[in-house]
Protein backbone atom coordinates (compact mmCIF):
# COMPACT_ATOMS: atom_id res chain seq x y z
CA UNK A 1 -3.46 139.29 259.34
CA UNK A 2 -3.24 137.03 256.90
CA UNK A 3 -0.13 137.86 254.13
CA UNK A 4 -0.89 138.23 250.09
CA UNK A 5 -1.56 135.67 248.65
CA UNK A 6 0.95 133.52 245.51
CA UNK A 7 -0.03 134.91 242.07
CA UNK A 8 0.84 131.67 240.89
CA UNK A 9 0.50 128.04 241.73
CA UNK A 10 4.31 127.87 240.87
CA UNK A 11 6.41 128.85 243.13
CA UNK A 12 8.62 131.80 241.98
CA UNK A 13 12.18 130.81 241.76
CA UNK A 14 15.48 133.66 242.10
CA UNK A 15 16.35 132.84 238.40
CA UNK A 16 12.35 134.63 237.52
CA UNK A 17 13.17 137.65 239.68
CA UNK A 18 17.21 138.25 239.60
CA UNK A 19 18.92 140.65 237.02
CA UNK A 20 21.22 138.82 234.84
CA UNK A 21 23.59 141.73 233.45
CA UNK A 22 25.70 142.10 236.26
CA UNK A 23 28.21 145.01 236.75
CA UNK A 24 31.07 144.00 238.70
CA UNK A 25 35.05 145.42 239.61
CA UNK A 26 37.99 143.29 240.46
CA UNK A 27 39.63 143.22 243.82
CA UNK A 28 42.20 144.83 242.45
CA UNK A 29 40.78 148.07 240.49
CA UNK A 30 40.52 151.34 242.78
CA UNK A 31 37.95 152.54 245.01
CA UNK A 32 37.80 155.56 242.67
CA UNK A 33 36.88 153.46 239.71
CA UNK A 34 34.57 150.99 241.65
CA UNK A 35 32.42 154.51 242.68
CA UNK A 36 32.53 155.73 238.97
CA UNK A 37 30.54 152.04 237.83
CA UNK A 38 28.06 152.58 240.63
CA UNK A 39 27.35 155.71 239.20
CA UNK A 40 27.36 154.80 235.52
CA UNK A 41 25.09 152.10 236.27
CA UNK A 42 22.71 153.58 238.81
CA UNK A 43 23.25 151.08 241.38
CA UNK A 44 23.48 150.20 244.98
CA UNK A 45 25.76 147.15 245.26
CA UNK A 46 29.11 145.69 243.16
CA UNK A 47 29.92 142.36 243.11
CA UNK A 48 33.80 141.86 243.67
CA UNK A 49 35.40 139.27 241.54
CA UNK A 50 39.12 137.84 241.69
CA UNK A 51 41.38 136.75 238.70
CA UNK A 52 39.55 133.58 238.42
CA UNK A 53 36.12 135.24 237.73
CA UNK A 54 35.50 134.59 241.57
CA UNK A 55 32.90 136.33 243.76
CA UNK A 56 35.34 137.22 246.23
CA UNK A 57 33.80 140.21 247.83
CA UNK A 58 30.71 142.98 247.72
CA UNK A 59 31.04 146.77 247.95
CA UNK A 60 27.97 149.39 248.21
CA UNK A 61 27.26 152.62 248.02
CA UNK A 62 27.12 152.38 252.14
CA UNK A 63 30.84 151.41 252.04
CA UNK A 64 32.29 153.72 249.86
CA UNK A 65 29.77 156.96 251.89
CA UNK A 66 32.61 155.81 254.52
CA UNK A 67 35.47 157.13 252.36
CA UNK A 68 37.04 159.82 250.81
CA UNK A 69 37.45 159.38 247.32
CA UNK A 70 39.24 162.03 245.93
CA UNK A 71 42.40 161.45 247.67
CA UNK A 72 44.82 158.12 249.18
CA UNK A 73 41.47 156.31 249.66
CA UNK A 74 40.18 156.70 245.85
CA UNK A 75 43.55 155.13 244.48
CA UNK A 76 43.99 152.08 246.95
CA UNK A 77 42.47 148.89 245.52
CA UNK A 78 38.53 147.61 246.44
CA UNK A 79 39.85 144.44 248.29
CA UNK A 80 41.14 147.23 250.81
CA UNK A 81 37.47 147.99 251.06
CA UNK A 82 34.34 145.35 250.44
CA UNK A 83 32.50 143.42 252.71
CA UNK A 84 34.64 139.60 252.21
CA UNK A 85 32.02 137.43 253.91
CA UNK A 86 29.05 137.37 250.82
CA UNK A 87 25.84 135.15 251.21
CA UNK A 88 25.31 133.59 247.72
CA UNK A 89 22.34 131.94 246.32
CA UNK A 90 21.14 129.64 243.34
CA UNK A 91 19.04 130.47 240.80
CA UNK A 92 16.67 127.97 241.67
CA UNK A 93 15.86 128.66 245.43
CA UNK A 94 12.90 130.20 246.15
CA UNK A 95 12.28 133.57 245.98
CA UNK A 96 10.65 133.42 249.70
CA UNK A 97 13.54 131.84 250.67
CA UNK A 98 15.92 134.04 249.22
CA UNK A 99 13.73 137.00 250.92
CA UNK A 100 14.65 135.36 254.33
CA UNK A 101 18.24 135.71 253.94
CA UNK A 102 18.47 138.99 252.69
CA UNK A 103 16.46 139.81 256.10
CA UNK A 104 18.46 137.14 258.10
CA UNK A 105 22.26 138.56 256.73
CA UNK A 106 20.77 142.37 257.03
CA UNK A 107 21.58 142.71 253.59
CA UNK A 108 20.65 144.63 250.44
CA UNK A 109 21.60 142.05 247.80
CA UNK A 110 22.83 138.76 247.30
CA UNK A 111 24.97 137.62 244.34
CA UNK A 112 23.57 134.84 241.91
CA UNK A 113 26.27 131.64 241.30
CA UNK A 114 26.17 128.47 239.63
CA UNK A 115 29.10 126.15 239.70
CA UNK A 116 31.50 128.79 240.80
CA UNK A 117 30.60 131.54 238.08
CA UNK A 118 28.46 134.70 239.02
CA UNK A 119 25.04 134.89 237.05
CA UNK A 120 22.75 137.56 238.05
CA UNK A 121 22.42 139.17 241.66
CA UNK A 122 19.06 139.97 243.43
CA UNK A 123 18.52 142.62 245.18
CA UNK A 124 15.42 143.90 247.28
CA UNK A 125 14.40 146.27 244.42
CA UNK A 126 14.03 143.48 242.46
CA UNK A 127 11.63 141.10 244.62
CA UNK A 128 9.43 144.42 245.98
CA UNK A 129 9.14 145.32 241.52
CA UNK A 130 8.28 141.86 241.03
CA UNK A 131 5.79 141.24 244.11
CA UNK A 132 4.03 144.20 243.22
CA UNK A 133 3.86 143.49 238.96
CA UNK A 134 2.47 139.92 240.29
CA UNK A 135 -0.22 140.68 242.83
CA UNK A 136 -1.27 143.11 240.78
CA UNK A 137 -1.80 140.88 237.74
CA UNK A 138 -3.87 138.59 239.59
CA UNK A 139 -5.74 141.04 241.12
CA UNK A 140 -5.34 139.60 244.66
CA UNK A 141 -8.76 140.47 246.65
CA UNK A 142 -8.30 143.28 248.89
CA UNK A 143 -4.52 144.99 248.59
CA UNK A 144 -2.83 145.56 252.66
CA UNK A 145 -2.50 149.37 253.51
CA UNK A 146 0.15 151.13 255.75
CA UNK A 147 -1.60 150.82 258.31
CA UNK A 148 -1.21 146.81 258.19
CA UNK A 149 2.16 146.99 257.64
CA UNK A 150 3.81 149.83 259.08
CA UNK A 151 5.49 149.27 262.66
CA UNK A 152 4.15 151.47 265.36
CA UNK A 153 6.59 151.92 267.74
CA UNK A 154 9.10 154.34 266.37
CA UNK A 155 12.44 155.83 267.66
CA UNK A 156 12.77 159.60 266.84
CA UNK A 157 15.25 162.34 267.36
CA UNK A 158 14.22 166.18 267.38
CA UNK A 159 15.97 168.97 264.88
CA UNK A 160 17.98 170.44 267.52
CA UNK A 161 19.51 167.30 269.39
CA UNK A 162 22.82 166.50 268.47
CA UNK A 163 24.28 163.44 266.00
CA UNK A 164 25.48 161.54 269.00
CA UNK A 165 22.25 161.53 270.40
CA UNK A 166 21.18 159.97 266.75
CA UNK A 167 23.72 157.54 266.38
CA UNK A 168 22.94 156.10 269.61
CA UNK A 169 19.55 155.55 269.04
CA UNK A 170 20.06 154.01 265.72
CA UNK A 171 22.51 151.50 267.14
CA UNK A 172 20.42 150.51 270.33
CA UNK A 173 17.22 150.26 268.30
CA UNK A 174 19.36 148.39 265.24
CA UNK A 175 17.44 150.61 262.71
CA UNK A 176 18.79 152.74 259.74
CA UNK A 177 16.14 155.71 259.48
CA UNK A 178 15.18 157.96 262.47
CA UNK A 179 11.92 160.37 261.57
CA UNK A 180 12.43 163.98 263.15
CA UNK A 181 9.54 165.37 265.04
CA UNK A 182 8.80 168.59 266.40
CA UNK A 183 7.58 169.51 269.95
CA UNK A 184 4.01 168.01 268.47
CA UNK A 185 5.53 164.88 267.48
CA UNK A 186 4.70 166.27 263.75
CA UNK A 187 7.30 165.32 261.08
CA UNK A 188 10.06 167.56 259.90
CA UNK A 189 12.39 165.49 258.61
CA UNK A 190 14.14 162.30 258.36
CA UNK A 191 17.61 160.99 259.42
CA UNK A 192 19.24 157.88 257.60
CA UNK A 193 22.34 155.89 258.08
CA UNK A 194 23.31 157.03 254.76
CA UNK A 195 23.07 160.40 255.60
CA UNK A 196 25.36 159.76 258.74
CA UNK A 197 27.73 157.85 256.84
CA UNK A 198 28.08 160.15 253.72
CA UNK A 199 29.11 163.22 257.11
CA UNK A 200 30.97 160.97 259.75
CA UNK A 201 32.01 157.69 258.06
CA UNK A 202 30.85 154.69 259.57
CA UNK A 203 28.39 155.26 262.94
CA UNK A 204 29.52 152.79 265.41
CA UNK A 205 33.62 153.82 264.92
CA UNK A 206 32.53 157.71 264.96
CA UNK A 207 31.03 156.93 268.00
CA UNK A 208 34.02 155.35 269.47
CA UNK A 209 36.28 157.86 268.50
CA UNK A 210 33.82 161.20 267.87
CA UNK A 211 31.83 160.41 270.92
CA UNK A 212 31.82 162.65 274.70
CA UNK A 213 31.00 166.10 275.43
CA UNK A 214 34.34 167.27 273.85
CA UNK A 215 33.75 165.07 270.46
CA UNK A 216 32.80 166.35 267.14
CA UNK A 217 29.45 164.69 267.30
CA UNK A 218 28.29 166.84 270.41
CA UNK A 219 28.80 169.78 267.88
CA UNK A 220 26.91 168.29 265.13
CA UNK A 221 22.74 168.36 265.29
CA UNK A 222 20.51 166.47 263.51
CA UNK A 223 19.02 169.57 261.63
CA UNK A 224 21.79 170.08 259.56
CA UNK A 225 21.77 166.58 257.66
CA UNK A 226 18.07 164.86 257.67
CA UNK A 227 16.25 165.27 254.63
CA UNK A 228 13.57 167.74 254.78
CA UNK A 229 10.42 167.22 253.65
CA UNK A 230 10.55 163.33 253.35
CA UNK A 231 8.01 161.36 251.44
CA UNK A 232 5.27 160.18 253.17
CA UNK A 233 2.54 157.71 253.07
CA UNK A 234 -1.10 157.67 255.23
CA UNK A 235 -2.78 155.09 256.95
CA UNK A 236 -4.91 154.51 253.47
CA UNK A 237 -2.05 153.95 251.20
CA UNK A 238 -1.92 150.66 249.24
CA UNK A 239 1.07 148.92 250.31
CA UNK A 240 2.08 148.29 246.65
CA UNK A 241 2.11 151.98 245.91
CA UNK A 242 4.50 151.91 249.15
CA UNK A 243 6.83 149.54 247.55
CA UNK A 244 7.16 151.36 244.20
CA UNK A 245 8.07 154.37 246.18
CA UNK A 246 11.12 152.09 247.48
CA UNK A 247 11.70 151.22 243.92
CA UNK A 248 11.14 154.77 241.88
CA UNK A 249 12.60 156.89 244.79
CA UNK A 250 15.84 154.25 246.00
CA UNK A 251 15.09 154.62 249.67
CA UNK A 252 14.53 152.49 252.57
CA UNK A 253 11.97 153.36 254.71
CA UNK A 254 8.47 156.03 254.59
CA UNK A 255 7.07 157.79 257.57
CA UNK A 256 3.44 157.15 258.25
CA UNK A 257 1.36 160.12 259.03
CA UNK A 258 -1.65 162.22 259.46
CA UNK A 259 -2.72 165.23 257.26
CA UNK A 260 -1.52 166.92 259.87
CA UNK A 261 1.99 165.31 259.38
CA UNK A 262 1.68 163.85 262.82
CA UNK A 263 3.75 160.47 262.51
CA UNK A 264 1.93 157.37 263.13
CA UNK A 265 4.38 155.10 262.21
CA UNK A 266 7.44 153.86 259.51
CA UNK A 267 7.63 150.95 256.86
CA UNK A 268 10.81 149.72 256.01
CA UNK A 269 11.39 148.09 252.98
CA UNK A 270 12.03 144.82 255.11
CA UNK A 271 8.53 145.03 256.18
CA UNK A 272 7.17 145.16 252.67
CA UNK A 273 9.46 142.22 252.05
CA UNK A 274 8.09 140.11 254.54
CA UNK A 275 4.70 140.84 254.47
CA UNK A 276 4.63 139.74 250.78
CA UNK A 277 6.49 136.63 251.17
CA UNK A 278 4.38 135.45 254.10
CA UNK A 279 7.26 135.83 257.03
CA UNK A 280 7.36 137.52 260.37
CA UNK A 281 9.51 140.48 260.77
């Protein structure tokens, strides 16, 4: 299958796609505050600056679903907190090459810097907006469905198994969204890392230290923390109608199913990534 092809004979550049107006915390203000500004601004990542103006750090939503705000953990400072190792690009690379690393890194969103100074971040909601305003514009033959796309092999967990048995299969299949089937293998519900995280803090530690017959997890079951009644897409839908989902609804991933809600497959919004920028998964 061949991917979608350019809009444009010029190749689209981070500084065409990135947004410029940047909210960002220092090191030094509290976890409390930095979740306040995600909220305020309606975002998913906060670029962490030192006393210099410095991109020091990044801290998302993920990080802070593995803390308790409202408490010791609210007051201490972000530093305590953010991801220290940040990937940051130019302006001027590619956007297909910026697409890579975000898939590369595993990461949401990678912070914008010239000559030492932050400048705009880009995020996947920002290349999946603007791959979808472009093709659309030129109107680019025949538009990919789910069924191109979507990956057919899926793990999958069932209501009533526990959230051991969950985190286990989203570490050994290095995935973030589990779809819950029924005896039928027809859809129920849908399990994310987010939801895990925002219950038992991060999975792999909870695991460590939650895991065995006797730990928490074994008492915890999957029913009680998917989201019921996820969106889904068919076989039929437009893959750019796919990718404003992940833009208008701020998740990850859609089930693929039947009208019969039999699942059929997922999409990720990796996959729509890659399939519009030409690269394997």
């Amino acid at each position: 299958m061949q991917p979608l092809p350019e809009p444009s004979s010029q190749e689209t550049r981070v500084r065409d796609v990135m947004t410029r107006n940047v909210a960002v915390v220092r090191e030094t203000d509290t976890l409390a505050f930095a979740s306040q500004v995600l909220l305020w601004r309606a975002i998913r990542h906060l670029p962490i600056l030192d006393s210099a103006d410095r991109v020091v750090g990044i801290l998302s939503d993920r990080d802070l679903l593995s803390h308790v705000l409202e408490g010791p953990a609210g007051s201490q400072p972000v530093r305590d907190f953010m991801t220290r190792t940040v990937e940051t690009i130019s302006e001027d690379m590619a956007l297909a090459e910026a697409s890579a690393r975000l898939r590369e890194h595993r990461v949401d969103a990678l912070p914008v810097v010239e000559r030492g100074a932050l400048i705009g971040i880009l995020t996947t909601s920002d290349i999946l907006a603007e791959r979808g305003r472009a093709l659309r514009k030129a109107n680019a033959g025949t538009t990919p469905r789910a069924a191109d796309v979507m990956r057919r092999r899926v793990a999958s967990v069932r209501a009533h198994d526990t959230l051991e048995t969950a985190i286990v299969k989203l570490l050994d299949s290095d995935i973030r969204h589990l779809p819950v089937v029924d005896e039928d293998f027809r859809l129920v519900g849908i399990l994310s890392d987010r939801d895990i995280r925002s219950t038992v803090g991060d999975p792999r530690r909870s695991l460590e230290t939650e895991g065995g017959p006797e730990g928490t997890l074994s008492k915890l079951f999957v029913e009680d923390f998917m989201t019921k009644e996820p969106i889904t897409v068919s076989l039929a839908a437009s893959v750019l109608d796919v990718a404003d989902i992940f833009v208008s609804q701020r998740i990850g991933a859609v089930p693929v199913v039947r009208d019969d809600d039999t699942l059929l497959g997922i999409i990720s919004y990796v996959d729509v990534i890659a399939h519009f920028v030409g690269r394997p998964r």
